[in-house]
C-alpha atoms as a PDB file:
ATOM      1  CA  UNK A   1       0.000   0.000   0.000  1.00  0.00           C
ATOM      2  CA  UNK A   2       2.746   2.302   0.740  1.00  0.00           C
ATOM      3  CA  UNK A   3       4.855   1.518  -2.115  1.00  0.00           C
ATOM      4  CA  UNK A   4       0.878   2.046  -4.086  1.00  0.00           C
ATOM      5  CA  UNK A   5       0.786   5.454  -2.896  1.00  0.00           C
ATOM      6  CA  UNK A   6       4.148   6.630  -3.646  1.00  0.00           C
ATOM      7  CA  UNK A   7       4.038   5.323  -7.058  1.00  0.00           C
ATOM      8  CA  UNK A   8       1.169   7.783  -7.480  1.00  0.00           C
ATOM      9  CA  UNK A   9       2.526  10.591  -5.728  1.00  0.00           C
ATOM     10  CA  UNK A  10       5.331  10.718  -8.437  1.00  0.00           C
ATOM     11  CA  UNK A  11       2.808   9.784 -11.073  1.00  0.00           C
ATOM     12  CA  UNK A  12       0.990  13.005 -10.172  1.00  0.00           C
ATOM     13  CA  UNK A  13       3.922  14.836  -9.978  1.00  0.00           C
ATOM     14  CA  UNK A  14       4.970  14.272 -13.509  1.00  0.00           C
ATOM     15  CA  UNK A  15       1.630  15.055 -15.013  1.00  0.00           C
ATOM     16  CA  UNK A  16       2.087  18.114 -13.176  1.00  0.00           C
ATOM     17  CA  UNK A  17       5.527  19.209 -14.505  1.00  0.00           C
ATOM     18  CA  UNK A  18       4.457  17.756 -17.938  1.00  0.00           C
ATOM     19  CA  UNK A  19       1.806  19.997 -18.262  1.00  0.00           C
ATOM     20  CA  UNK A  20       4.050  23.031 -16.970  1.00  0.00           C
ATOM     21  CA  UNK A  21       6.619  22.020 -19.710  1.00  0.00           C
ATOM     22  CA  UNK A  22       3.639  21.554 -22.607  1.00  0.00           C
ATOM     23  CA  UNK A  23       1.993  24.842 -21.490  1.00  0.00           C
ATOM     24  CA  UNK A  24       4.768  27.212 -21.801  1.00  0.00           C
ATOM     25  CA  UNK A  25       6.503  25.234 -24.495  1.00  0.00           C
ATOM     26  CA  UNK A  26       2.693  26.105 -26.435  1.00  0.00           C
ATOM     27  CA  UNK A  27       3.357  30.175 -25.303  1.00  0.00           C
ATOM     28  CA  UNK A  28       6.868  30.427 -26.172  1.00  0.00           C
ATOM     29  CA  UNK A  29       6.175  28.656 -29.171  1.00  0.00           C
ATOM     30  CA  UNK A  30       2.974  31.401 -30.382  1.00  0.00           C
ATOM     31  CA  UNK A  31       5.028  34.481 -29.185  1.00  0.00           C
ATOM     32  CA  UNK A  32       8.180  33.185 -31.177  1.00  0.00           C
ATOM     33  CA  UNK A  33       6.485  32.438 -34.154  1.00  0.00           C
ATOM     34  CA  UNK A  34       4.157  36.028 -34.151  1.00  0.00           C
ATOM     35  CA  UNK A  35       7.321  37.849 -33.348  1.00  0.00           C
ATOM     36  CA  UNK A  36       9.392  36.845 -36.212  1.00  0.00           C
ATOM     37  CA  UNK A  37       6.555  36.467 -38.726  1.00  0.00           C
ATOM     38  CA  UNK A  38       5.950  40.547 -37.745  1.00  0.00           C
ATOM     39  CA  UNK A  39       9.247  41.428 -37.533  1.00  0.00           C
ATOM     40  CA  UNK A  40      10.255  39.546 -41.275  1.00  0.00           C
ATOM     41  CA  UNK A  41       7.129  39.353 -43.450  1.00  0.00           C
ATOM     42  CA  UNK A  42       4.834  41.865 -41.811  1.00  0.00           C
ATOM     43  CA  UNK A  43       1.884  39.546 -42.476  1.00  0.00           C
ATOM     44  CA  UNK A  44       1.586  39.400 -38.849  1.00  0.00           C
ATOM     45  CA  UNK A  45      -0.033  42.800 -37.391  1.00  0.00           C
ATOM     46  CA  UNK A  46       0.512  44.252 -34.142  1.00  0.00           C
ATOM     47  CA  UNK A  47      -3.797  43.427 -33.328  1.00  0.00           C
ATOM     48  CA  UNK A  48      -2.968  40.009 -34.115  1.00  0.00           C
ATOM     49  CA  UNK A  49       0.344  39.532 -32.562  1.00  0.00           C
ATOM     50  CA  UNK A  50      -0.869  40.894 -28.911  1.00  0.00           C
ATOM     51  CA  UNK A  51      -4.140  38.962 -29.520  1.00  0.00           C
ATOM     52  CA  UNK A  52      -2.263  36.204 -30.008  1.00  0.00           C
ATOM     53  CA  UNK A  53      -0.308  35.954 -27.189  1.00  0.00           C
ATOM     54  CA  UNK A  54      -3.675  37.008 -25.133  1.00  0.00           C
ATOM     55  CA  UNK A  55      -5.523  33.327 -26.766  1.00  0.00           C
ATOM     56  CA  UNK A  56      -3.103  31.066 -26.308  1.00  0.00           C
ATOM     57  CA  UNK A  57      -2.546  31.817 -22.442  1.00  0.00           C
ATOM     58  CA  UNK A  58      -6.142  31.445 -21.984  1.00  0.00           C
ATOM     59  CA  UNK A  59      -6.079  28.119 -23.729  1.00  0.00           C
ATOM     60  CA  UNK A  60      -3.278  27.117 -21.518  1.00  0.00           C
ATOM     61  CA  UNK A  61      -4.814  28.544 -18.432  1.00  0.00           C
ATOM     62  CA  UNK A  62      -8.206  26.668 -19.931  1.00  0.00           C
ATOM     63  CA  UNK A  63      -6.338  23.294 -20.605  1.00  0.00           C
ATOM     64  CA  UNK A  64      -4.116  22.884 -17.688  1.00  0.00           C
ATOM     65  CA  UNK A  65      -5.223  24.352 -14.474  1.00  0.00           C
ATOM     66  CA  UNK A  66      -6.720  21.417 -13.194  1.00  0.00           C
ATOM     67  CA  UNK A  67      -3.700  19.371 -13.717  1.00  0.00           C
ATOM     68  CA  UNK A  68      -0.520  21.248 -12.487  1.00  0.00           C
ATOM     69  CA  UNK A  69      -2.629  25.189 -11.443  1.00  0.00           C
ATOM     70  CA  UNK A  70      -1.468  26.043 -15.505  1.00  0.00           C
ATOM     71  CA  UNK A  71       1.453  28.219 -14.393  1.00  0.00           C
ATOM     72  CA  UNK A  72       3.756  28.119 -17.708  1.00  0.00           C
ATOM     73  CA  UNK A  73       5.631  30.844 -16.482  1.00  0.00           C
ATOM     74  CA  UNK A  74       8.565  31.267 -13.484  1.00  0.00           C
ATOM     75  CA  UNK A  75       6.868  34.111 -12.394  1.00  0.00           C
ATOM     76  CA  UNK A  76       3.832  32.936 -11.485  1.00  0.00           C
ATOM     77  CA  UNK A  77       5.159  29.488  -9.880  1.00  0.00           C
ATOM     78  CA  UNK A  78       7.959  32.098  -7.618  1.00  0.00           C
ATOM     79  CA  UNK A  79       4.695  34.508  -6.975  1.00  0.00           C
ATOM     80  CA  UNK A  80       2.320  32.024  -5.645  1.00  0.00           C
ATOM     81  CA  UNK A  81       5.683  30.295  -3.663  1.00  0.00           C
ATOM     82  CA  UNK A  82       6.046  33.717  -2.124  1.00  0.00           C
ATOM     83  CA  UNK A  83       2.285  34.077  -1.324  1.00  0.00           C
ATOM     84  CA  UNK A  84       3.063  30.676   0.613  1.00  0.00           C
ATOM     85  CA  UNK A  85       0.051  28.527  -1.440  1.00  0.00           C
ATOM     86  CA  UNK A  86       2.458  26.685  -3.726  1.00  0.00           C
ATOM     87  CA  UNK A  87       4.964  24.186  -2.164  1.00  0.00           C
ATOM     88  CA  UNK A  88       8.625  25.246  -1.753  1.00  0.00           C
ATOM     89  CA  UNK A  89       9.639  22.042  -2.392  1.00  0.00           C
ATOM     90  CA  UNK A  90       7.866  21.794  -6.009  1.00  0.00           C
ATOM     91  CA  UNK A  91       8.731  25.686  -7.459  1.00  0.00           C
ATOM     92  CA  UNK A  92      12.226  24.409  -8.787  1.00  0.00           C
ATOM     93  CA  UNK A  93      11.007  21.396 -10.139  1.00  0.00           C
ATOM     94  CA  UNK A  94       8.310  23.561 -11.760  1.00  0.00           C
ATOM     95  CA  UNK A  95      10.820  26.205 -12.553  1.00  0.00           C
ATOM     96  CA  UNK A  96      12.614  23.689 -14.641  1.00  0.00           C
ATOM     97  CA  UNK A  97      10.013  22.140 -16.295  1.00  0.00           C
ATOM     98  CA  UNK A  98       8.727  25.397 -17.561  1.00  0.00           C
ATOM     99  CA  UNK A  99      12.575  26.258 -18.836  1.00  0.00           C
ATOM    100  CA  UNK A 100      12.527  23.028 -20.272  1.00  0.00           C
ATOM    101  CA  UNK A 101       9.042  23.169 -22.127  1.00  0.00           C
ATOM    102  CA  UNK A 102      10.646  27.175 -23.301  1.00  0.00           C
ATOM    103  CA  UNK A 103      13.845  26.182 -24.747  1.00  0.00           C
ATOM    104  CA  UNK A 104      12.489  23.171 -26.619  1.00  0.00           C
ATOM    105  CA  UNK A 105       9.878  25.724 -28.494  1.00  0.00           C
ATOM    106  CA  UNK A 106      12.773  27.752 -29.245  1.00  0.00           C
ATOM    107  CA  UNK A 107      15.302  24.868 -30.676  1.00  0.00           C
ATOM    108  CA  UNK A 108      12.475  23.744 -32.642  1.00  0.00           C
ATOM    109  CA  UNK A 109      11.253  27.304 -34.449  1.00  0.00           C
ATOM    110  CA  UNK A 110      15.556  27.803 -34.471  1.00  0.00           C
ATOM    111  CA  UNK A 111      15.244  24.868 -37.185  1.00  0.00           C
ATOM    112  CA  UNK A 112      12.375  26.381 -38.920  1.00  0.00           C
ATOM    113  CA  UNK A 113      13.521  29.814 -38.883  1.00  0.00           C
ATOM    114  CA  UNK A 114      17.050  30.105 -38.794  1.00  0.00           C
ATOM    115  CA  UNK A 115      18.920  33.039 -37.869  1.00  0.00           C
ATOM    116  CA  UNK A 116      15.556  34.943 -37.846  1.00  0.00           C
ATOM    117  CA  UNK A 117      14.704  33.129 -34.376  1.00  0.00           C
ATOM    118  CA  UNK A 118      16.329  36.457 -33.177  1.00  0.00           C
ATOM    119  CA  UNK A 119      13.130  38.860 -34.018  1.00  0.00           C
ATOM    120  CA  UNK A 120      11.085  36.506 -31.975  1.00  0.00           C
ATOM    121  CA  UNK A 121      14.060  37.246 -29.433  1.00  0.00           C
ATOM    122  CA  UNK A 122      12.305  39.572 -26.663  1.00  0.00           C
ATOM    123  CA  UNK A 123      13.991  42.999 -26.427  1.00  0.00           C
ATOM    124  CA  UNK A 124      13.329  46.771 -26.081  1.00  0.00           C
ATOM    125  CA  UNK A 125      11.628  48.536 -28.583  1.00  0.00           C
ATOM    126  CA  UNK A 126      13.354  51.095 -30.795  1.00  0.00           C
ATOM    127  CA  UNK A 127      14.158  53.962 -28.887  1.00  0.00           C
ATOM    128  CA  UNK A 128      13.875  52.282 -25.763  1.00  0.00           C
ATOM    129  CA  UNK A 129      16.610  51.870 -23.240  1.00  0.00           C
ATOM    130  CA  UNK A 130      17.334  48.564 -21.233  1.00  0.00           C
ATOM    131  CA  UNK A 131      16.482  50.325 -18.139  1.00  0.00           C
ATOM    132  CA  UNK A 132      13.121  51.835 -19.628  1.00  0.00           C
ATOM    133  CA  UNK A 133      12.071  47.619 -20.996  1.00  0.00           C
ATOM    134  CA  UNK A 134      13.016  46.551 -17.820  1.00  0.00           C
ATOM    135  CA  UNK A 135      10.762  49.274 -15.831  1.00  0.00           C
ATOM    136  CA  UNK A 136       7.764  48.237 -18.579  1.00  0.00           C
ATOM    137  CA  UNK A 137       8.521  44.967 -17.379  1.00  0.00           C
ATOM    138  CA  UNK A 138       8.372  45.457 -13.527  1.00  0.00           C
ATOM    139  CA  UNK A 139       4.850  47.196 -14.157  1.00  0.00           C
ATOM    140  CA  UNK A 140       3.316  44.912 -16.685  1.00  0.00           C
ATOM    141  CA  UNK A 141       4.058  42.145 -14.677  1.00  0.00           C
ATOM    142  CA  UNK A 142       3.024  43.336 -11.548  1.00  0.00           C
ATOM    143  CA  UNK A 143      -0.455  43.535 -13.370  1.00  0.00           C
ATOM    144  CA  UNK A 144      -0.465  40.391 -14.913  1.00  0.00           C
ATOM    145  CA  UNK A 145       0.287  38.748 -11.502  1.00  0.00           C
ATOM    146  CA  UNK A 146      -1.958  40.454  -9.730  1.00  0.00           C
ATOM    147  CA  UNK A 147      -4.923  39.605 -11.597  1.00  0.00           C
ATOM    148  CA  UNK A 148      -3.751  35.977 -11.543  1.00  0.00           C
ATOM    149  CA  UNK A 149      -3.462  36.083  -7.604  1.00  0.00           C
ATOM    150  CA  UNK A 150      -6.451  37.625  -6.827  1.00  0.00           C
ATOM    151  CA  UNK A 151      -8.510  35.298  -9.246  1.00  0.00           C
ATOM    152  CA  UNK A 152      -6.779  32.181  -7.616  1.00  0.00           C
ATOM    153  CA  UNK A 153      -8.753  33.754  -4.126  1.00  0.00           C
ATOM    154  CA  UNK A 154     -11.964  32.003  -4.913  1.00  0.00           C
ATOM    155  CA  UNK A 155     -11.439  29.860  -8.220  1.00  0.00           C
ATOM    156  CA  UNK A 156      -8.671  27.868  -9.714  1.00  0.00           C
ATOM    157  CA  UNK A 157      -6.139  29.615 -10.871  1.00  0.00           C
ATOM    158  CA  UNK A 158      -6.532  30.067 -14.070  1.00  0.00           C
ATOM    159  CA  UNK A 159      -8.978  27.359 -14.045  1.00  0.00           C
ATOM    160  CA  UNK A 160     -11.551  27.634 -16.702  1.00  0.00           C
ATOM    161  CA  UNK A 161     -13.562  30.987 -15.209  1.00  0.00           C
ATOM    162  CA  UNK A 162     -10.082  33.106 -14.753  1.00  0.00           C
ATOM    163  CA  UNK A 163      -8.770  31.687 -18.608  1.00  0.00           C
ATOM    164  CA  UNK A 164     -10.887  34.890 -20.038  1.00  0.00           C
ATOM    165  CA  UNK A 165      -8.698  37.317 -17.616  1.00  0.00           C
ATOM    166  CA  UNK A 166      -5.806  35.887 -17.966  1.00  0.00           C
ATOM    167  CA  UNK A 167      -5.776  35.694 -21.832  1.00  0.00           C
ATOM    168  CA  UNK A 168      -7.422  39.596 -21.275  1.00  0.00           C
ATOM    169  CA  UNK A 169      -4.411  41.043 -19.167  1.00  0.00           C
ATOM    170  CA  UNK A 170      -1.912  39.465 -21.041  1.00  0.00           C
ATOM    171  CA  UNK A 171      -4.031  40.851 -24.270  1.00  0.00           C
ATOM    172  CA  UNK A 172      -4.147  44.231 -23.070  1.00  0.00           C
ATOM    173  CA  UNK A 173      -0.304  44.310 -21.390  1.00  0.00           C
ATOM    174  CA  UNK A 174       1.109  43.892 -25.354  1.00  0.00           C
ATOM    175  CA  UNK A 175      -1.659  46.775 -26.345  1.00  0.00           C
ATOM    176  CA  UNK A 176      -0.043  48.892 -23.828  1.00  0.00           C
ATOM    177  CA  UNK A 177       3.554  48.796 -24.016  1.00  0.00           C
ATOM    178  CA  UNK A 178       4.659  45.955 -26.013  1.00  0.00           C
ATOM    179  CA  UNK A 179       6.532  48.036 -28.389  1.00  0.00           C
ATOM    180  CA  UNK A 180       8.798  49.413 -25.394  1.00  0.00           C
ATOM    181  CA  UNK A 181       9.625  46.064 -23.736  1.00  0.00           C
ATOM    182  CA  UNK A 182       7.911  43.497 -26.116  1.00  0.00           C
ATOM    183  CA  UNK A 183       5.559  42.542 -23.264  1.00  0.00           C
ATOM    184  CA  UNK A 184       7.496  39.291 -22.069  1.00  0.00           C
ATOM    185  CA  UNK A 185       6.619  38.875 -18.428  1.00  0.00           C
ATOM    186  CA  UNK A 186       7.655  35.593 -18.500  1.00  0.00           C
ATOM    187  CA  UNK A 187      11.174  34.967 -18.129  1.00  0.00           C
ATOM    188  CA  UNK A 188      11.590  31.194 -19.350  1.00  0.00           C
ATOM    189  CA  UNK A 189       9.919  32.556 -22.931  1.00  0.00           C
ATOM    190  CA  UNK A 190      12.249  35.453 -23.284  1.00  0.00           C
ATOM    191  CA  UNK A 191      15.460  34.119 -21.673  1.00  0.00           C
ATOM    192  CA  UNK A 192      15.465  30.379 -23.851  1.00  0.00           C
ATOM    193  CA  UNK A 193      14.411  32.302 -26.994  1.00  0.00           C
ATOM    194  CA  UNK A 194      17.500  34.677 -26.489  1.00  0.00           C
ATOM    195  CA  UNK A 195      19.987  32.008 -25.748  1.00  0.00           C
ATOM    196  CA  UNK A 196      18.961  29.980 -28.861  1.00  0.00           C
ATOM    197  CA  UNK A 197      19.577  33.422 -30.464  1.00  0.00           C
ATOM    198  CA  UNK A 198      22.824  34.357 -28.867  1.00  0.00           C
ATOM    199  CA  UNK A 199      21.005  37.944 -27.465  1.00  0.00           C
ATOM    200  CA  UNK A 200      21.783  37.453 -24.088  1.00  0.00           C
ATOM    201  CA  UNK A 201      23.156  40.561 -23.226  1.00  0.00           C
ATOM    202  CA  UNK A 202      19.249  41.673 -22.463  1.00  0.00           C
ATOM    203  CA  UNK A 203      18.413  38.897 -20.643  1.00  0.00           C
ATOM    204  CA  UNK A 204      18.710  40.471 -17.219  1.00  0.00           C
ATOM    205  CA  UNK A 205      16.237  42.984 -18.479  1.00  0.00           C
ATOM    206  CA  UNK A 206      13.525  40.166 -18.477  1.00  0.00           C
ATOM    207  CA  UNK A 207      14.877  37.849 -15.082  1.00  0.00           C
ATOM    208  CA  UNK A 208      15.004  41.246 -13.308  1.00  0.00           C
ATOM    209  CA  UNK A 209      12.353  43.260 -14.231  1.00  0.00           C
ATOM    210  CA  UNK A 210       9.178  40.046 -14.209  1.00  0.00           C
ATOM    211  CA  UNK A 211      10.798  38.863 -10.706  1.00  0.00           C
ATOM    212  CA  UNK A 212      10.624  42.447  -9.302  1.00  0.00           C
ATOM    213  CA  UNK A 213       7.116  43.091 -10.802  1.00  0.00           C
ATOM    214  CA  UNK A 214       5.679  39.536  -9.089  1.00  0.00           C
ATOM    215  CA  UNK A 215       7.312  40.023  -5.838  1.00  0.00           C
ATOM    216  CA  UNK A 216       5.559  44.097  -5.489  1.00  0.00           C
ATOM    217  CA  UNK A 217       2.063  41.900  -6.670  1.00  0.00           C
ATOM    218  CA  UNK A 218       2.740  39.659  -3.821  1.00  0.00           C
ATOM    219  CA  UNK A 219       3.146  42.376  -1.248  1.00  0.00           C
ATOM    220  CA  UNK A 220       0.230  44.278  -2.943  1.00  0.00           C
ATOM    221  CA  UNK A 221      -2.351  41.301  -2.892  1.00  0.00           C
ATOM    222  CA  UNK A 222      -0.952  40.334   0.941  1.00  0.00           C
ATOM    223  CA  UNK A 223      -2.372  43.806   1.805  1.00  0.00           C
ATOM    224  CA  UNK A 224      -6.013  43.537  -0.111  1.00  0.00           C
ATOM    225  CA  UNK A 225      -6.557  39.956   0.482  1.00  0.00           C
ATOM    226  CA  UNK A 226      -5.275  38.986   3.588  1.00  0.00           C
ATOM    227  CA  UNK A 227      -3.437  35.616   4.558  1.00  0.00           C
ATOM    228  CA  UNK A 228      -4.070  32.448   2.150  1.00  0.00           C
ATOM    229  CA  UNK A 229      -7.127  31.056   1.280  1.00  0.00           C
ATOM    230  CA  UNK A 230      -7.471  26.907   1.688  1.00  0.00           C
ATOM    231  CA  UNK A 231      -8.925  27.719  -2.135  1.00  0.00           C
ATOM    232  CA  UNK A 232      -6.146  29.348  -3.060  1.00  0.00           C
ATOM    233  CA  UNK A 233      -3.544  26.722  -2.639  1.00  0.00           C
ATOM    234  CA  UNK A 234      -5.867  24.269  -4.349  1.00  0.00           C
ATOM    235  CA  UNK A 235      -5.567  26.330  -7.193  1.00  0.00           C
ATOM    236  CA  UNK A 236      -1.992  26.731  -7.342  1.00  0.00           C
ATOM    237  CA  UNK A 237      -1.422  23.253  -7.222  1.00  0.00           C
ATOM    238  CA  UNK A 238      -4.161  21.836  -9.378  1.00  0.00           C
ATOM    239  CA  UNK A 239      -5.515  18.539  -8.515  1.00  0.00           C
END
């Protein structure tokens, strides 16, 4: 019986990181693909490419939260770690899955595009300093987290009722200042995408600034919600 259970304690925790590595291995993959078809063909329009983005996290958000809380991003994982409803003891393993799931999106679109994998590369817009993305960043973040941990308060994360506002907020984050940061807030997309492209002399730009912009949503939702909900850590974790 014992040997029964732990046999299906790692089963479920390899769905779990499966579906972290599939989910943002399915967003790096669409914000890769809508970057470098805008940047090099221009069949790709800005209304498209923030839509884009905006669907497919809803989809994941849609698809996965039941299994593994459909994080697909560090950010999230290290937010809802922070917020103390997501086990310590799981946020590297989902950490690495989500890297994982990132840079094998990015080897893959490397073979079908080539040196052009760079314009799906996130980096500052023209004009834009690396401070300035990284600012953007902090503050676009901040809002995408914080509409992630205050919908995990009553329903699963991103479970199929907060897939709309997710897949909204990242929507409306690329609207608003994708053209000064590209409107990563996910560092596993930007960072594997870069390093397939050799452009990692950004990369800080989009570890720092998400990290920073999670940890102030943290603080933020500790004040307006209060401690942890037993609903909230179910929907961190997924089943």
């Amino acid at each position: 019986m014992v040997q029964s259970d732990a046999k299906d304690a790692i089963v479920l925790v390899l769905r779990k990181l499966g579906a972290e590595a599939l989910g943002t291995f399915m967003i790096t993959a669409t914000a890769i693909s809508v970057d470098v078809l805008h940047f090099t063909t221009g069949r790709v329009e800005d209304v498209s490419r923030w839509l884009a983005r905006g669907l497919i996290a809803a989809a994941v958000v849609y698809a996965f939260s039941g299994t593994s809380g459909a994080h697909a991003n560090p950010v999230v994982t290290i937010a809802f770690a922070l917020r103390r409803i997501f086990p310590v003891r799981l946020t590297i393993a989902y950490v690495v899955a989500q890297f994982a799931g990132a840079f094998v999106a990015a080897l893959i679109l490397w073979a079908l595009f080539g040196t052009h994998l760079g314009f799906g590369a996130s980096r500052p817009g023209p004009g834009f300093s690396p401070i300035v993305a990284m600012i953007c960043e902090v503050v676009l973040t901040f809002a995408f987290a914080i509409v992630i941990l205050m919908t995990a308060q009553e329903e699963a994360i991103v479970g199929p009722q907060a897939a709309i506002a997710v897949g909204f907020v990242v929507a409306a984050c690329g609207f608003a200042a994708g053209n000064i940061s590209g409107a990563s807030m996910n560092p596993a997309r930007s960072i594997a995408a870069q390093m397939v492209a050799g452009t990692t002399q950004i990369s800080w730009v989009y570890a720092v600034g998400p990290l920073l912009g999670a940890a102030i949503a943290v603080f933020t939702h500790d004040l307006l919600a209060g401690p942890p909900t037993r609903a909230a850590r179910r929907a961190a974790k997924g089943r």
